[in-house]
C-alpha atoms as a PDB file:
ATOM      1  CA  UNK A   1       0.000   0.000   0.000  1.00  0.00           C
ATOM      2  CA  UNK A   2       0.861   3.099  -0.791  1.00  0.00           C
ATOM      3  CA  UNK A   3       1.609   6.390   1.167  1.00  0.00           C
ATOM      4  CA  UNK A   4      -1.063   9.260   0.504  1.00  0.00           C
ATOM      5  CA  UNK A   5       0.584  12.527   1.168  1.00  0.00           C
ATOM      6  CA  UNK A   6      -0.934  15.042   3.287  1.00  0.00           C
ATOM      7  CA  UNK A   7      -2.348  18.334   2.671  1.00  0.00           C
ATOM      8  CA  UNK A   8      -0.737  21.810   3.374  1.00  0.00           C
ATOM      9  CA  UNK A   9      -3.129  24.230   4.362  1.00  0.00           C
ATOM     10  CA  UNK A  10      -2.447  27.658   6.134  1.00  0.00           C
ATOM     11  CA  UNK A  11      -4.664  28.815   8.666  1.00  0.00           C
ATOM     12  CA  UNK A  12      -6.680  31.937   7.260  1.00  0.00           C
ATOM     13  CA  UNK A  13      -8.655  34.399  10.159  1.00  0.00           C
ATOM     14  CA  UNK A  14     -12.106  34.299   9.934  1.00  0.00           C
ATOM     15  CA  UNK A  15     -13.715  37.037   8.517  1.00  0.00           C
ATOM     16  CA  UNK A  16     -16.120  37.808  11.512  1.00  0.00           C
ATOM     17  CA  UNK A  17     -12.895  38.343  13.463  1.00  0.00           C
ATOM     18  CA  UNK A  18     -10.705  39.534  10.969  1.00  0.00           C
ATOM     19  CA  UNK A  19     -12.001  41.679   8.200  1.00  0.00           C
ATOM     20  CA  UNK A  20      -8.513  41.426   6.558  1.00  0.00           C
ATOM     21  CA  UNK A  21      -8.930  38.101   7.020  1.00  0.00           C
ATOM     22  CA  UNK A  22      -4.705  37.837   7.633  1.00  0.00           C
ATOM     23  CA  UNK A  23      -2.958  34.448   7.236  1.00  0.00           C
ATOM     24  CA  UNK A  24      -0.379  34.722  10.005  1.00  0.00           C
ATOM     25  CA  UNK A  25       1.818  31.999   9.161  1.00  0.00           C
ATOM     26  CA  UNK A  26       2.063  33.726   5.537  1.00  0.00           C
ATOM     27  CA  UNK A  27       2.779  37.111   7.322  1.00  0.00           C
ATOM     28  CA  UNK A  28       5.262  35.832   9.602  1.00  0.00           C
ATOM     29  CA  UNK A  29       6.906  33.672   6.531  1.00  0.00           C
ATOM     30  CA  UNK A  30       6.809  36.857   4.502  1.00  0.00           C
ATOM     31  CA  UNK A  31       9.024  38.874   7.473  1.00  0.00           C
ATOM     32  CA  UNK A  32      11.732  35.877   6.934  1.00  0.00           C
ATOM     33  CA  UNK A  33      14.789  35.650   4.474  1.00  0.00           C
ATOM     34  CA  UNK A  34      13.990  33.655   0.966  1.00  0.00           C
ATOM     35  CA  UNK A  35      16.617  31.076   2.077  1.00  0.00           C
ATOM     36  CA  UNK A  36      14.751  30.216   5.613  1.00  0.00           C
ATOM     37  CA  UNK A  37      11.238  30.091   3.810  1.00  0.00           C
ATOM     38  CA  UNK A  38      12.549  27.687   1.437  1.00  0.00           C
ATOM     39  CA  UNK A  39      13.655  25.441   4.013  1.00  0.00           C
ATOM     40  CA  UNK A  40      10.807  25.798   6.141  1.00  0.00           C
ATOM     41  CA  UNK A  41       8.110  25.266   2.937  1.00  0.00           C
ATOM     42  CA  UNK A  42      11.008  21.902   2.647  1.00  0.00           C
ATOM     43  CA  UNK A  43      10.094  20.732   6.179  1.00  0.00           C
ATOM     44  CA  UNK A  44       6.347  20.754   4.953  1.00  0.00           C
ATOM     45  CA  UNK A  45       6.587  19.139   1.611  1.00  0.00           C
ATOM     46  CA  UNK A  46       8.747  16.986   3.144  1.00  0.00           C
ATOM     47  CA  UNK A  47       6.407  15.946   5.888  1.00  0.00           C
ATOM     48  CA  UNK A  48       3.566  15.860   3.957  1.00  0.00           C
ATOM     49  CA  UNK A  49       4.963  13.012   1.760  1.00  0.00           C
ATOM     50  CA  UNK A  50       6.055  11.472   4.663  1.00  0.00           C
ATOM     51  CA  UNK A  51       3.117  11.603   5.640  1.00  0.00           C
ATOM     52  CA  UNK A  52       3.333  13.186   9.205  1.00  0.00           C
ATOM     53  CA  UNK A  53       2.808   9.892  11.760  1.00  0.00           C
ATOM     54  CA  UNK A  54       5.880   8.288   9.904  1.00  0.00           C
ATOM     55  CA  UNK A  55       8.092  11.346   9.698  1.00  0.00           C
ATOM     56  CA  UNK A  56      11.416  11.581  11.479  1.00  0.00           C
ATOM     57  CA  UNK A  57      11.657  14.911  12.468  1.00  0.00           C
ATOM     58  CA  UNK A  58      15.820  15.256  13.044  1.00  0.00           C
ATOM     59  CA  UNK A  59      15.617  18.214  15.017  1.00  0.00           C
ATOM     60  CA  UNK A  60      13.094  19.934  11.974  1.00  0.00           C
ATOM     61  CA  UNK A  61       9.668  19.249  12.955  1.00  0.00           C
ATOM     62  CA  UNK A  62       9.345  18.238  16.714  1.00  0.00           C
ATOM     63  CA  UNK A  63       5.633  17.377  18.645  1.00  0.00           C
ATOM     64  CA  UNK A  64       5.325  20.487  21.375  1.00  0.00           C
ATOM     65  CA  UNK A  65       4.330  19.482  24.777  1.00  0.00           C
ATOM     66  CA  UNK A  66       3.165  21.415  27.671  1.00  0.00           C
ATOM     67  CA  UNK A  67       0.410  24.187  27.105  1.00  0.00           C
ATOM     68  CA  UNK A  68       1.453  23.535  23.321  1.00  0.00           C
ATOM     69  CA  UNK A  69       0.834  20.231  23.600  1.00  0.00           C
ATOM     70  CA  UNK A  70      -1.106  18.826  20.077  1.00  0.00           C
ATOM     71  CA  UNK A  71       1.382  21.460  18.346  1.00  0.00           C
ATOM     72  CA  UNK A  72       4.181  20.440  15.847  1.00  0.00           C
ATOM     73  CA  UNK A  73       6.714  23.107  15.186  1.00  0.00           C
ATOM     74  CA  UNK A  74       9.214  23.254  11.939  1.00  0.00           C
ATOM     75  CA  UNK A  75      12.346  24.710  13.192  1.00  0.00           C
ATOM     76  CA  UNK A  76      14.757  26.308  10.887  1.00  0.00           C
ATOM     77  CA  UNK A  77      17.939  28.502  11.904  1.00  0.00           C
ATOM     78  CA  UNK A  78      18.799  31.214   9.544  1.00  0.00           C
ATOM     79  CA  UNK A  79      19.775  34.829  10.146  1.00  0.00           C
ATOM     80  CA  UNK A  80      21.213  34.843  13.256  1.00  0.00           C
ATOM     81  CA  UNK A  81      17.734  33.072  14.571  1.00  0.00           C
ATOM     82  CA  UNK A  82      15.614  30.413  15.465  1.00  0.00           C
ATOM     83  CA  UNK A  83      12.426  30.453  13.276  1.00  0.00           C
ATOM     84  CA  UNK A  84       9.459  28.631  14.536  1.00  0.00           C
ATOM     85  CA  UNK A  85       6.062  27.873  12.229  1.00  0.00           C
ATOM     86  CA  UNK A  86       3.108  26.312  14.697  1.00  0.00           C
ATOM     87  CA  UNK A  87       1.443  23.338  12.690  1.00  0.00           C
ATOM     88  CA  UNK A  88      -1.511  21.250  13.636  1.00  0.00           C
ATOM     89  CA  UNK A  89      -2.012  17.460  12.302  1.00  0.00           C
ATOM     90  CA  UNK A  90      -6.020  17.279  11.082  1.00  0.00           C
ATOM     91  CA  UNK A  91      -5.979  13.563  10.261  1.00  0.00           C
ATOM     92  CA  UNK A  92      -9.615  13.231   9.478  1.00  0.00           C
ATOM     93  CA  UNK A  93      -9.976  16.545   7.906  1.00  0.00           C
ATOM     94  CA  UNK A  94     -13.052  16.038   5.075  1.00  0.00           C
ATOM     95  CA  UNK A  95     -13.940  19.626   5.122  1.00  0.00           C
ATOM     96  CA  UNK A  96     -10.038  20.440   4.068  1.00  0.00           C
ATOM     97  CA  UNK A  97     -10.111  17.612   1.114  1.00  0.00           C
ATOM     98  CA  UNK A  98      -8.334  14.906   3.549  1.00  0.00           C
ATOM     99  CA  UNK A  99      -5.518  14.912   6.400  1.00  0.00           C
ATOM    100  CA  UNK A 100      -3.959  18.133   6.361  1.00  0.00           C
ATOM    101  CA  UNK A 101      -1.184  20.104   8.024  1.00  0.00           C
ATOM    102  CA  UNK A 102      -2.741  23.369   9.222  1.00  0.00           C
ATOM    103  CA  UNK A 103       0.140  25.723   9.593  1.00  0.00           C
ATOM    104  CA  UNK A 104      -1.097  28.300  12.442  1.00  0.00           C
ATOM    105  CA  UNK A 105       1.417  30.771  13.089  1.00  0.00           C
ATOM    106  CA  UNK A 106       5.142  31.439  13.924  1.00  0.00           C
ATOM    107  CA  UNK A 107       7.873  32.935  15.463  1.00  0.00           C
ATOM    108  CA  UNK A 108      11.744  33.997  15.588  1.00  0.00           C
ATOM    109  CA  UNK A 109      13.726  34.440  18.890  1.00  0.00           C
ATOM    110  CA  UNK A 110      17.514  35.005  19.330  1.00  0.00           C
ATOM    111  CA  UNK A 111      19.460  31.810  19.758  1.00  0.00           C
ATOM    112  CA  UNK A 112      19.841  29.677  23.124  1.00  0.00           C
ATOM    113  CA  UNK A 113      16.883  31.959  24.108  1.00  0.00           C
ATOM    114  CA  UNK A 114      13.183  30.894  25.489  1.00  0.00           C
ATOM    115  CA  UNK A 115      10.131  31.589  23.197  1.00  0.00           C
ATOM    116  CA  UNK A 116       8.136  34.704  24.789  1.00  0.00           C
ATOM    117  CA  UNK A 117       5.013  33.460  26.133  1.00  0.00           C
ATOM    118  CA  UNK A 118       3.219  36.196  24.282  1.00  0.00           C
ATOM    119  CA  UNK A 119       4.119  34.348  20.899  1.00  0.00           C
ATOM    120  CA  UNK A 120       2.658  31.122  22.507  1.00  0.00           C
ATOM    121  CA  UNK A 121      -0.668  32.613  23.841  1.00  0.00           C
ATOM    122  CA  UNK A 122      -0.818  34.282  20.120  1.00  0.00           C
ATOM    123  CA  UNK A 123      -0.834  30.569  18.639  1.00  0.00           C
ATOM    124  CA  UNK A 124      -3.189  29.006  21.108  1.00  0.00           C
ATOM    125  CA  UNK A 125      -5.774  32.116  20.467  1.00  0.00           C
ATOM    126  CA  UNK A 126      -5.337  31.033  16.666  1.00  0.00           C
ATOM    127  CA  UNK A 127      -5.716  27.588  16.825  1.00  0.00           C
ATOM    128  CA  UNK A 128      -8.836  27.672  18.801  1.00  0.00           C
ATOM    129  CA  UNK A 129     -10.250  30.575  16.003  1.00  0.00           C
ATOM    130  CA  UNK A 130      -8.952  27.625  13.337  1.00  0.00           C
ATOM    131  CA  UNK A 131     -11.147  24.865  14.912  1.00  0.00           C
ATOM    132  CA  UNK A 132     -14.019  26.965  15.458  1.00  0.00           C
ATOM    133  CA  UNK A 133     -13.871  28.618  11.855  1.00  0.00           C
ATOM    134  CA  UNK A 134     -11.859  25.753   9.765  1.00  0.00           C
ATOM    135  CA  UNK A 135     -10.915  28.440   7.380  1.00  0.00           C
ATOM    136  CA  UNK A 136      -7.819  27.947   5.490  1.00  0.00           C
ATOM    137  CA  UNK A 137      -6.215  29.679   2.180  1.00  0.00           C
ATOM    138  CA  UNK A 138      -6.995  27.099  -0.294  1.00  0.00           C
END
C-alpha cells in the first residue's frame, strides 16, 4: 500500500474576526529571508509526503508538549535566529479535502533563548479561532 501525502493548508482568520482576514503563518513567513522560507516550505513538503505519523523529524519538525501540547513546530535557523512555524495534524480533515497540516502561526527568537510566552498565547488564540472557523487559504 501506498503512502497518501498530506495536505498543506495555512490557517486563514475568519472574517467575523478579521475583516482582513490575515494568514499569520504567511505574514510571519513573509518577514523571513527567501533562504529560511525555502527550508521551512522543505520541512512541509517533506512531511507531507512522509506523511506526518511516519516522519522523522531530526531536530526539523518536533511534537510540542506542555500548554502547546497537540502542536508540531518546523524549526529552521537562519539569520542569526531560530524560526518557529506552529502546525496542527487534522488527520480526518473532510472539510479540508483529507488529512492536512494546518500551519497556524510562527515565530523567531535570538538563539539559546526561550520563546516569549506572548508568541505562545498568540498561537493558542489562533488555533482555537482555526477549529471553530476551519478556514484555510486554499
Amino acid at each position: 500500500m501506498s503512502k497518501v501525502p498530506w495536505l498543506v493548508h495555512f490557517f486563514q482568520r475568519d472574517p467575523e474576526i478579521d475583516a482582513e482576514q490575515l494568514v499569520p503563518a504567511m505574514e510571519f513567513l513573509d518577514r523571513l529571508p527567501t533562504k529560511v522560507v525555502a527550508e521551512f516550505l522543505a520541512i512541509l513538503d517533506a512531511v507531507a509526503e512522509a506523511p506526518p505519523p511516519a516522519f522523522s523529524g531530526g531536530g526539523k519538525w518536533e511534537a510540542m508538549h506542555d500548554a502547546m501540547a497537540g502542536f508540531y513546530e518546523a524549526r529552521v535557523t537562519g539569520a542569526g535566529m531560530n524560526h518557529r512555524l506552529f502546525c496542527i495534524l487534522e488527520r480526518n480533515a473532510h472539510d479540508l479535502g483529507g488529512p492536512s497540516i494546518v500551519v497556524i502561526d510562527g515565530l523567531s527568537k535570538p538563539k539559546r533563548s526561550a520563546a516569549n510566552p506572548k508568541d505562545y498565547r498568540r498561537a493558542l488564540v489562533m488555533r482555537s479561532e482555526f477549529l471553530a472557523s476551519r478556514t484555510v487559504v486554499r
